[in-house]
C-alpha atoms as a PDB file:
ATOM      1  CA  UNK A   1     -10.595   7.817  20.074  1.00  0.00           C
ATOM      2  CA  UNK A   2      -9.740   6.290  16.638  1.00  0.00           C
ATOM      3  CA  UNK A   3     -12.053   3.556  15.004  1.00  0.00           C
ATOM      4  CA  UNK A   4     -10.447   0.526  13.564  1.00  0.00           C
ATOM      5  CA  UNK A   5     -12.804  -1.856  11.257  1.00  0.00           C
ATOM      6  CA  UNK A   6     -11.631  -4.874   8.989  1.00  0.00           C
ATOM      7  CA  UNK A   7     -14.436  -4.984   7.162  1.00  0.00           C
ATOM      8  CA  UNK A   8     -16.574  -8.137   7.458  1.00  0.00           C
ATOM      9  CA  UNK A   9     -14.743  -8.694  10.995  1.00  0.00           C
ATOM     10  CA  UNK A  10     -14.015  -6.630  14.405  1.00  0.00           C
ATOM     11  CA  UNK A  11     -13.855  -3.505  15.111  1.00  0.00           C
ATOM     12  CA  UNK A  12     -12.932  -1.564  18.100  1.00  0.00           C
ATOM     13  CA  UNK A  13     -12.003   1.794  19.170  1.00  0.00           C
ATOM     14  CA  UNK A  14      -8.413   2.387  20.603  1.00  0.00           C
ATOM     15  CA  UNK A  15      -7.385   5.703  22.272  1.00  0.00           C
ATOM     16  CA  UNK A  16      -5.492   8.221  20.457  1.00  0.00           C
ATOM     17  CA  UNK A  17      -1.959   9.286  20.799  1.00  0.00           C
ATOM     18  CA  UNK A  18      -0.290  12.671  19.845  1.00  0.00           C
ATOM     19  CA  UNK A  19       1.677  11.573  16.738  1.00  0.00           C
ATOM     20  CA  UNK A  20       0.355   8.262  16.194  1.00  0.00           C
ATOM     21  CA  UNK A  21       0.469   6.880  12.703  1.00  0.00           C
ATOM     22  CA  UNK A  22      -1.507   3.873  11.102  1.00  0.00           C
ATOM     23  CA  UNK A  23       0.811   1.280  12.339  1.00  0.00           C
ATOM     24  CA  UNK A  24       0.561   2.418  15.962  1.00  0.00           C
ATOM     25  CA  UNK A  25      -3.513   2.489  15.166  1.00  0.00           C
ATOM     26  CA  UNK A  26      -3.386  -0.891  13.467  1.00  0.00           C
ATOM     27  CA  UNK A  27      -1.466  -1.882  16.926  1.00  0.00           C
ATOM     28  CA  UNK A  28      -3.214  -0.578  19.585  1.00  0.00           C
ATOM     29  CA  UNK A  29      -6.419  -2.621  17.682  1.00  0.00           C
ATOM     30  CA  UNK A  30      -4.415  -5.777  17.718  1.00  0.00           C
ATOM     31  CA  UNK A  31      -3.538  -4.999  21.320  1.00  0.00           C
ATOM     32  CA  UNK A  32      -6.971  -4.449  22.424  1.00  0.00           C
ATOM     33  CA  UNK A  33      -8.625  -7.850  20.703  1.00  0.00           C
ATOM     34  CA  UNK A  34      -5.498  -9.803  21.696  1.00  0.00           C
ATOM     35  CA  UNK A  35      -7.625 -11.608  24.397  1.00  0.00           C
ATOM     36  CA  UNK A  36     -10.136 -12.564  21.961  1.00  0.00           C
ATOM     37  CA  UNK A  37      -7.749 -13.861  19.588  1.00  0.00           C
ATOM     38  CA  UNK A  38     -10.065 -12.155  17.179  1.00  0.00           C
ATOM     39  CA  UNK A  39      -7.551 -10.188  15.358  1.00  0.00           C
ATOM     40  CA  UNK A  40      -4.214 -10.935  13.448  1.00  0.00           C
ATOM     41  CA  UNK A  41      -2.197  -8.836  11.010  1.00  0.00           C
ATOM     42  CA  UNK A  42       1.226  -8.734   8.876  1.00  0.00           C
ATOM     43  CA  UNK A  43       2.747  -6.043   7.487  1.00  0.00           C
ATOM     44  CA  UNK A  44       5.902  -5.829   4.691  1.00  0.00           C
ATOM     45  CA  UNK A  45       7.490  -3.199   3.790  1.00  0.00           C
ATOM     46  CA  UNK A  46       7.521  -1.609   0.120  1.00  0.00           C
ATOM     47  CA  UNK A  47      10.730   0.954   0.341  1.00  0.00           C
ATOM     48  CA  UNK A  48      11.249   4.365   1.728  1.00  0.00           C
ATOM     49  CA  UNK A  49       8.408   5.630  -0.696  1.00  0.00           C
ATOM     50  CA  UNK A  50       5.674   3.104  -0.190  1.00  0.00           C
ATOM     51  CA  UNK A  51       6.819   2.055   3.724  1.00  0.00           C
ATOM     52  CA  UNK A  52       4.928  -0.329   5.348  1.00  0.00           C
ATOM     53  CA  UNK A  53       1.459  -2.047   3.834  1.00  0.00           C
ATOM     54  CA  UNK A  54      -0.681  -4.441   5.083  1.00  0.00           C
ATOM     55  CA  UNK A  55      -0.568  -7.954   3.213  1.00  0.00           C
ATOM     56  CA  UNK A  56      -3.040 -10.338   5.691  1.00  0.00           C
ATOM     57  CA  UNK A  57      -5.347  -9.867   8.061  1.00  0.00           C
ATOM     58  CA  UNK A  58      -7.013 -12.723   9.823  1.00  0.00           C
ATOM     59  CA  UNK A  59      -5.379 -15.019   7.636  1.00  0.00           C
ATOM     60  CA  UNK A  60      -6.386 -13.332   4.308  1.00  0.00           C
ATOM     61  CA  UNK A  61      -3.215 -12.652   2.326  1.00  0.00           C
ATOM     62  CA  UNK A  62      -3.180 -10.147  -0.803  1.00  0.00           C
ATOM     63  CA  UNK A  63      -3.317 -12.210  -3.683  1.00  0.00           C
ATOM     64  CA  UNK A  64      -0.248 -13.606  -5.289  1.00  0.00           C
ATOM     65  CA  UNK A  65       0.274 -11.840  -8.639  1.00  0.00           C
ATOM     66  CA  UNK A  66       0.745 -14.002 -11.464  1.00  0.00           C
ATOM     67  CA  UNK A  67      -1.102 -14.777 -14.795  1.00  0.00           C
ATOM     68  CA  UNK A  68      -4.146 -15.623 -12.863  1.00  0.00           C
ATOM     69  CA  UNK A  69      -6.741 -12.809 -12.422  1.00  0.00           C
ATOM     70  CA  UNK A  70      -9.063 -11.077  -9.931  1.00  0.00           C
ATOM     71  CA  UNK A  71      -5.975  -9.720  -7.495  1.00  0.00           C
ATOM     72  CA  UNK A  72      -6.964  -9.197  -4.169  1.00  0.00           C
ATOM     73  CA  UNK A  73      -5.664  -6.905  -1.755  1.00  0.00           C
ATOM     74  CA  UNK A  74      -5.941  -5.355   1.551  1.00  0.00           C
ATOM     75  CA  UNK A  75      -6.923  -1.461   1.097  1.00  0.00           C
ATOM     76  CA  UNK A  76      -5.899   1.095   4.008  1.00  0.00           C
ATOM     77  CA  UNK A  77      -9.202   3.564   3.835  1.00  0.00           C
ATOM     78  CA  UNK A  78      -8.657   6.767   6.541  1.00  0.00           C
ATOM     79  CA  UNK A  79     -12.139   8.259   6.766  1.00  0.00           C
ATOM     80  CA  UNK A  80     -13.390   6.982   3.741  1.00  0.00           C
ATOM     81  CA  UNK A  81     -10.391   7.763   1.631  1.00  0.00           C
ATOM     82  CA  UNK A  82      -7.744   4.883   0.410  1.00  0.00           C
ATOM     83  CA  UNK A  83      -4.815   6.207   1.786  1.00  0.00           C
ATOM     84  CA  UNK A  84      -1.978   7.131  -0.941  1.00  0.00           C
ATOM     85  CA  UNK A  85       0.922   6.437   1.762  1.00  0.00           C
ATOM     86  CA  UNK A  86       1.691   3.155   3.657  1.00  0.00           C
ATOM     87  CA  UNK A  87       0.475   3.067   7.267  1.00  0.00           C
ATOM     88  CA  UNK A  88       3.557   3.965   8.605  1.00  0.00           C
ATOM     89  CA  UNK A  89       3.328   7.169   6.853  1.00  0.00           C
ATOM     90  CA  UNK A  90      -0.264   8.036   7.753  1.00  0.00           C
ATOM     91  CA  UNK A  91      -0.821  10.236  10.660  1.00  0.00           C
ATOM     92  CA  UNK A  92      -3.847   9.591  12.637  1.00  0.00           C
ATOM     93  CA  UNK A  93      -6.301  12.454  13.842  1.00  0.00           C
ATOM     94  CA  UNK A  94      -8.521  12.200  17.454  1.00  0.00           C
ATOM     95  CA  UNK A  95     -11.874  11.047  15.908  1.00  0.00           C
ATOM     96  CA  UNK A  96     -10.679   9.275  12.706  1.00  0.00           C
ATOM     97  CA  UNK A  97     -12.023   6.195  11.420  1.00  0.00           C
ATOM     98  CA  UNK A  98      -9.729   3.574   9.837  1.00  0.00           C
ATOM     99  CA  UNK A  99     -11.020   0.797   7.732  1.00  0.00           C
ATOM    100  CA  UNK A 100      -9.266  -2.024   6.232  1.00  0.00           C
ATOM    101  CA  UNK A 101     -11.205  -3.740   2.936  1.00  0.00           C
ATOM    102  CA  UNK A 102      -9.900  -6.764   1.292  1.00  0.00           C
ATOM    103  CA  UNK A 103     -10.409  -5.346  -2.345  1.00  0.00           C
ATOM    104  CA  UNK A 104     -10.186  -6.858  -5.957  1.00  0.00           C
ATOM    105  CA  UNK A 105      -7.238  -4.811  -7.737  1.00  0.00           C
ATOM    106  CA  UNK A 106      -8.894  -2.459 -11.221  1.00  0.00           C
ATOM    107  CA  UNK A 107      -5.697  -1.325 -13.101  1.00  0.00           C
ATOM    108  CA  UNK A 108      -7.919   1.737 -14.075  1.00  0.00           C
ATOM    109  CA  UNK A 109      -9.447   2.786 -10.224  1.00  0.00           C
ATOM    110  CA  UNK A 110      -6.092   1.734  -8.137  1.00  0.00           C
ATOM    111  CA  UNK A 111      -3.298   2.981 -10.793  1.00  0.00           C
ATOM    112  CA  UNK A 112      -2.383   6.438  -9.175  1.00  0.00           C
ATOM    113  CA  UNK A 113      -3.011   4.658  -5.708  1.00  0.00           C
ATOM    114  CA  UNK A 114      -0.998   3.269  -3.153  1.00  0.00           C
ATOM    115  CA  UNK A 115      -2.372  -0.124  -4.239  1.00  0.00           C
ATOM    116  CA  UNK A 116      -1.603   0.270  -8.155  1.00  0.00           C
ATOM    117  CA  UNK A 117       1.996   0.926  -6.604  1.00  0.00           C
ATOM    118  CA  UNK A 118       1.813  -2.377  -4.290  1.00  0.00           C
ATOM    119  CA  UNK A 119       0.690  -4.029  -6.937  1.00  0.00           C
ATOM    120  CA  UNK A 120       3.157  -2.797  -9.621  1.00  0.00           C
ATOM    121  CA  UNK A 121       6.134  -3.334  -6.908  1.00  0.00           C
ATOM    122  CA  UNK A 122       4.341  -7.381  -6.181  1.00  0.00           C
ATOM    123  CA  UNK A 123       4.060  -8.319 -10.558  1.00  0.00           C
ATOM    124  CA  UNK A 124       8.000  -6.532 -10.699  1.00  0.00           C
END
C-alpha cells in the first residue's frame, strides 16, 4: 500500500503497482476519493528535466509569480523528503508515504530543489 496525504485535507491509501510512479500514486488517490468529490488535482508539465509538477490541489493553485511576495507552492514530499524530480519521474516503493504541502517558496531552502527550479522556470 502507498499513503497519499494533502496536508490539511484527505488522505487515503491506494494499492501499489510494480513500476508505479507519483502520477499513477497521485491517480489511484484521485480515483479512490472520486465518490466523495473530496479530491481534485492539476498537473503541468515543466520539460523533459523537471516533467510533470503539481500546480492545484483542491482548488489551491501555486502562487502566481510576480513582484508580489510570499510564493506559494505545492511541495511533492516522498517519505518525508521533497522530491528533487517531478512526479512523473518518482518511482513509488510498497509502503511509501506521499505527502503533498502547500508551501511558502525561501530562495535559500528550495534553490537546489525541484521547487527553486519550478519556481525559476514560473518568474522566466
Amino acid at each position: 500500500m502507498v499513503t497519499v496525504t494533502i496536508t490539511g485535507g484527505p488522505s487515503v491509501q491506494v494499492p501499489w503497482q510494480a513500476n508505479m510512479n507519483g502520477q499513477a500514486a497521485i491517480e489511484a488517490a484521485y480515483n479512490a476519493l472520486s465518490a466523495q468529490k473530496s479530491f481534485t488535482f492539476l498537473l503541468q508539465y515543466y520539460g523533459s528535466q523537471l516533467g510533470y509538477l503539481v500546480d492545484m490541489i483542491n482548488g489551491t493553485y501555486d502562487s502566481f509569480v510576480s513582484t508580489y511576495e510570499p510564493y506559494f507552492f505545492w511541495d511533492f514530499i516522498v517519505n518525508g523528503i521533497s522530491s528533487d524530480t517531478g512526479i512523473d519521474n518518482t518511482w513509488i516503493n510498497d509502503g511509501d508515504v506521499i505527502t503533498f504541502t502547500y508551501t511558502t517558496y525561501n530562495a535559500e531552502t528550495h534553490a537546489a530543489t525541484t521547487l527553486g527550479q519550478k519556481f525559476a522556470a514560473k518568474s522566466a
